[in-house]
N, C-alpha and C. Protein backbone atom coordinates (compact mmCIF):
# COMPACT_ATOMS: atom_id res chain seq x y z
N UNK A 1 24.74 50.49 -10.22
CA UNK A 1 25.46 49.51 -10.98
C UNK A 1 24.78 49.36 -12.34
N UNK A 2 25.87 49.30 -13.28
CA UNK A 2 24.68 49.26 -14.77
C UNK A 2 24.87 47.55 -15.37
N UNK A 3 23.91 47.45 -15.74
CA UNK A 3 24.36 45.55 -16.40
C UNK A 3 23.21 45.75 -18.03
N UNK A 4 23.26 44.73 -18.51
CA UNK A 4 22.26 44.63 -19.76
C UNK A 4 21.90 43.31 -19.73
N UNK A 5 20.49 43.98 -19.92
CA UNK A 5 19.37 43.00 -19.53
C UNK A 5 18.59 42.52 -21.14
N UNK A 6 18.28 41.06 -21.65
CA UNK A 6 17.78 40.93 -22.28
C UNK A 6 16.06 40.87 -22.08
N UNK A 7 15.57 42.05 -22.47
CA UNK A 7 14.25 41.91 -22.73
C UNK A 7 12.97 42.25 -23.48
N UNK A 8 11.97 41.11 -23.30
CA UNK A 8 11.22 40.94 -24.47
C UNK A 8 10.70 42.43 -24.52
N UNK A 9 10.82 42.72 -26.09
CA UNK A 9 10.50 43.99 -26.91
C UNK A 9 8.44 44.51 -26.26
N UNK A 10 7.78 43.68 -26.11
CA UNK A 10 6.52 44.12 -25.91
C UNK A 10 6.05 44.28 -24.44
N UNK A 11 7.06 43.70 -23.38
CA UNK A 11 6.75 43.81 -22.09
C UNK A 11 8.16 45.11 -21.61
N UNK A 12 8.78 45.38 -22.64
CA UNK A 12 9.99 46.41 -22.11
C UNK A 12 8.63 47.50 -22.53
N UNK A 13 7.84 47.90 -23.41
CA UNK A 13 7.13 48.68 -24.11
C UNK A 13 6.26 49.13 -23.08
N UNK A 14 5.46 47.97 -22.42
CA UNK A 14 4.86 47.87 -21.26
C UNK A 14 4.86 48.75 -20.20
N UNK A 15 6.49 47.64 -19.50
CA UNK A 15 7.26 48.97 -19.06
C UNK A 15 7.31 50.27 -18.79
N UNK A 16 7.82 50.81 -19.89
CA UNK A 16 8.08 52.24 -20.08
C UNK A 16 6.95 53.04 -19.95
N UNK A 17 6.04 52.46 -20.47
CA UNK A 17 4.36 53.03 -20.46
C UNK A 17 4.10 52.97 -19.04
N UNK A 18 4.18 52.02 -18.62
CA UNK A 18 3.19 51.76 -17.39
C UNK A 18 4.31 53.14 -16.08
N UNK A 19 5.45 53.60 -16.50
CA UNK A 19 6.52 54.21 -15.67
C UNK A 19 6.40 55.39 -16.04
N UNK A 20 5.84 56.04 -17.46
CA UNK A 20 5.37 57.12 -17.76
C UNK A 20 4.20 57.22 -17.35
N UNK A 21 3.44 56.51 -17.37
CA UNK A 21 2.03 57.09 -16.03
C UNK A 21 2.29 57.48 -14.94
N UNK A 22 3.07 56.75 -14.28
CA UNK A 22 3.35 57.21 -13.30
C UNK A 22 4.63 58.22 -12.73
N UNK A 23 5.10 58.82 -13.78
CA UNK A 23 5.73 60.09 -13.54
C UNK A 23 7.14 59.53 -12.93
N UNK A 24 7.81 58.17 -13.25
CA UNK A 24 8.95 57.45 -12.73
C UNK A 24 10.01 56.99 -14.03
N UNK A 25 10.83 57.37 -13.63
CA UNK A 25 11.82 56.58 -14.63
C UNK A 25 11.86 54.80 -14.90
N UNK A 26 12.18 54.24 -16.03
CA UNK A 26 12.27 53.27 -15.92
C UNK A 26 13.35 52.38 -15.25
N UNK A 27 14.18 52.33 -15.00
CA UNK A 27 14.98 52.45 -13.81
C UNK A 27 14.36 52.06 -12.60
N UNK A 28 13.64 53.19 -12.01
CA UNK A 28 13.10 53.18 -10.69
C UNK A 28 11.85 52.11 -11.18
N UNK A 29 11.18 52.20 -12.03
CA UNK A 29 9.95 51.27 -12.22
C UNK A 29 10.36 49.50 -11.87
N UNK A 30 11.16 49.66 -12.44
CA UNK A 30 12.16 48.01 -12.67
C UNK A 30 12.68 48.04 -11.51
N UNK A 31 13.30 48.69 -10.42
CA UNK A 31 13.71 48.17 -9.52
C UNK A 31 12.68 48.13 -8.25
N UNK A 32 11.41 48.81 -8.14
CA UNK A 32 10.15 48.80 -7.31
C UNK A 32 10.02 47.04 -7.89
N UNK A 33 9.67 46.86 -8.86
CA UNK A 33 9.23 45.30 -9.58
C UNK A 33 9.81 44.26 -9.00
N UNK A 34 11.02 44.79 -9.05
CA UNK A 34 12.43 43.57 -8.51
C UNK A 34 12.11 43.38 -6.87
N UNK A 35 11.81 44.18 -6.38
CA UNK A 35 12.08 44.69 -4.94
C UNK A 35 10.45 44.11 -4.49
N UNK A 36 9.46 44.13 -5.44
CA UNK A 36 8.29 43.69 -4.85
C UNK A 36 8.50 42.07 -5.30
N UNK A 37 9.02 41.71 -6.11
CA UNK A 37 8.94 39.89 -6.75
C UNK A 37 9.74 39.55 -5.35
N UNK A 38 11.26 40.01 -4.88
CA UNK A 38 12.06 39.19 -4.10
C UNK A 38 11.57 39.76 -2.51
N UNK A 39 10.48 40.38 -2.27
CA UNK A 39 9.62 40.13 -1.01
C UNK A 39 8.66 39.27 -1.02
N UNK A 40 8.42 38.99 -2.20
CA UNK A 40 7.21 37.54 -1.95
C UNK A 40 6.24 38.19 -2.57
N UNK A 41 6.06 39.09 -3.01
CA UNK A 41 4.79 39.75 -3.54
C UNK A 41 4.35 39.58 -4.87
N UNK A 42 3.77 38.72 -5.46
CA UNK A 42 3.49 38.69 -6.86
C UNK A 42 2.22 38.91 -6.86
N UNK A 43 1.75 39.59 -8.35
CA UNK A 43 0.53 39.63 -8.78
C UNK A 43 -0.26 38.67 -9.12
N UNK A 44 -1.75 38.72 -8.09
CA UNK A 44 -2.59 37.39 -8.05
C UNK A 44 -2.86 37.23 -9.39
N UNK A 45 -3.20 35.92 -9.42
CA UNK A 45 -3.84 35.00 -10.54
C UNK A 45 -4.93 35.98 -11.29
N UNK A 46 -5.63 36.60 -10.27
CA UNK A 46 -7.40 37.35 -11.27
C UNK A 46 -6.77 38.65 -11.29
N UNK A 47 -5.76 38.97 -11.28
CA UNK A 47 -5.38 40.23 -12.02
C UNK A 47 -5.36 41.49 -10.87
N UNK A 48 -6.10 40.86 -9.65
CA UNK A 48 -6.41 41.92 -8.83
C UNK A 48 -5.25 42.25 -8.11
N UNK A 49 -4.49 43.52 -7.51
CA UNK A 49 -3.60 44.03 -6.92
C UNK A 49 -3.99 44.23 -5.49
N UNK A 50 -4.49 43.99 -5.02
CA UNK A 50 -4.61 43.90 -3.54
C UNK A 50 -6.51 43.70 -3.19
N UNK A 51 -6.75 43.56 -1.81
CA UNK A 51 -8.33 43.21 -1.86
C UNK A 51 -8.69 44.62 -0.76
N UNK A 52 -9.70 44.77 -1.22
CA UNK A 52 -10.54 45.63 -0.78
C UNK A 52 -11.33 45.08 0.60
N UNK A 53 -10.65 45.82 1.95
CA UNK A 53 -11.76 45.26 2.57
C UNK A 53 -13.58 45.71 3.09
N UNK A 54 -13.99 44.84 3.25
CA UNK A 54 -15.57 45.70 2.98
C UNK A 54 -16.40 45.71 4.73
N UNK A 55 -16.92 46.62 5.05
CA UNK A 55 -17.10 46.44 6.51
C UNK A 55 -18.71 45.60 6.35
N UNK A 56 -18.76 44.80 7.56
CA UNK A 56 -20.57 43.67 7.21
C UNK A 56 -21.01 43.83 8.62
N UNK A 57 -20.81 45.26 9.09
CA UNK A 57 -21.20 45.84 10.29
C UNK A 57 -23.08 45.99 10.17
N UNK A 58 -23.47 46.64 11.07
CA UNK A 58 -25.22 46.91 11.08
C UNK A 58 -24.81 48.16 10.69
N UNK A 59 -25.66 48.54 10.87
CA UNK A 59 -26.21 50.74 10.62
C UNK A 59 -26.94 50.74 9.29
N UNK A 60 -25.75 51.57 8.27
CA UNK A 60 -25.88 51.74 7.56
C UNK A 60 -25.74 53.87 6.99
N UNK A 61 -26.47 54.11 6.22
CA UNK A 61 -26.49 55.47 6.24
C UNK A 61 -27.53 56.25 6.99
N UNK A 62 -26.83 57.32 7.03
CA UNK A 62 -28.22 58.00 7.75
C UNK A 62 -29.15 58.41 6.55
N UNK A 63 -30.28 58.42 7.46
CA UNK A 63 -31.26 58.74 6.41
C UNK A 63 -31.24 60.15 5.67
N UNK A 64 -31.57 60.25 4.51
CA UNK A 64 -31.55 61.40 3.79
C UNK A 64 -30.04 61.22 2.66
N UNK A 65 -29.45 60.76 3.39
CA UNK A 65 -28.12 60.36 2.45
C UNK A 65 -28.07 59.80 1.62
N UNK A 66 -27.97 60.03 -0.03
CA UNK A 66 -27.79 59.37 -1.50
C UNK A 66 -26.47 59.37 -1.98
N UNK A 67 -26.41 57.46 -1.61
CA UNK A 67 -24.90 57.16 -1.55
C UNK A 67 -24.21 57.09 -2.98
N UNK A 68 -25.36 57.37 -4.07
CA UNK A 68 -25.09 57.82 -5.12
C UNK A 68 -24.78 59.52 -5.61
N UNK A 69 -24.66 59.94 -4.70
CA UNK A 69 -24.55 61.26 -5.14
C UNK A 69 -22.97 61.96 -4.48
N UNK A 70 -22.25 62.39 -5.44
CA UNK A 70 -20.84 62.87 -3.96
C UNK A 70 -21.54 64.21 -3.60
N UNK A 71 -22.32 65.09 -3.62
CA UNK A 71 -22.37 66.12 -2.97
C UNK A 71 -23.10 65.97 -1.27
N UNK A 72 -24.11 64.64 -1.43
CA UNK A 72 -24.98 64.24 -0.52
C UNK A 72 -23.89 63.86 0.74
N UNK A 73 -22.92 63.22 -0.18
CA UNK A 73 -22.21 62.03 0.95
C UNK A 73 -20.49 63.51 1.69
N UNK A 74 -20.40 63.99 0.93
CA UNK A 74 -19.66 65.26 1.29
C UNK A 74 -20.74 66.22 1.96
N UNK A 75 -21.54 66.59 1.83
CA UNK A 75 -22.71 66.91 3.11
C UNK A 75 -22.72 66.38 3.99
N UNK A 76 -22.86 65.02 4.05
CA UNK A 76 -23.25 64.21 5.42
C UNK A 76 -21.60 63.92 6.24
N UNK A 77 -20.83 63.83 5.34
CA UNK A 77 -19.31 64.20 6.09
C UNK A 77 -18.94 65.52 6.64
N UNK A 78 -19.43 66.43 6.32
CA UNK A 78 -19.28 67.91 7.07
C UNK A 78 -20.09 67.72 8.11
N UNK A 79 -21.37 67.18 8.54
CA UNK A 79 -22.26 67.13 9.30
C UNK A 79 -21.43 66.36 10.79
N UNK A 80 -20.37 65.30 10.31
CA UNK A 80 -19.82 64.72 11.33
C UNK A 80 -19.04 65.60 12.56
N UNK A 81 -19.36 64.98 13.96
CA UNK A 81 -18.43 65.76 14.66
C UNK A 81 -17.07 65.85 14.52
C-alpha cells in the first residue's frame, strides 16, 4: 500500500543511512521500526538496545589462557571436547 508520510528532513536522512548499512531498503527499514514500536519494543532511555547477559558462575579460565589474546582463546576452544 503506498501513502505519504510527512517527515522530519534530518531523521528521514537518518533513516536512509542507518538502512544503507544495513544492506535494506528504506521501505523495509521503516516497516521493521513500525513493527518493533507496535510490539511494545522501544529503545531504552541509555541508548542501549538490548542487555548483555553476564554469567557470575565460579571457574573461570583455564590456566595458560590470555583472555586478551583471540589466538589463545581460539586455542583453548579447539582444545574443547
Amino acid at each position: 500500500m503506498r501513502t505519504t508520510l510527512d517527515i522530519n528532513d534530518k531523521l528521514l536522512a537518518k533513516a536512509k543511512s542507518a538502512a544503507a548499512r544495513e544492506k535494506s531498503s528504506l521501505t523495509r527499514f521503516i516497516e521493521e521500526a513500525l513493527a518493533m514500536r507496535l510490539r511494545g519494543r522501544r529503545p531504552s532511555k541509555s541508548g542501549r538496545a538490548f542487555v548483555i547477559s553476564v554469567y557470575r558462575g565460579t571457574g573461570g579460565l583455564v590456566p595458560g589462557v590470555d583472555p586478551t589474546s583471540n589466538r589463545s582463546l581460539y586455542e583453548a576452544a579447539d582444545d574443547l571436547p
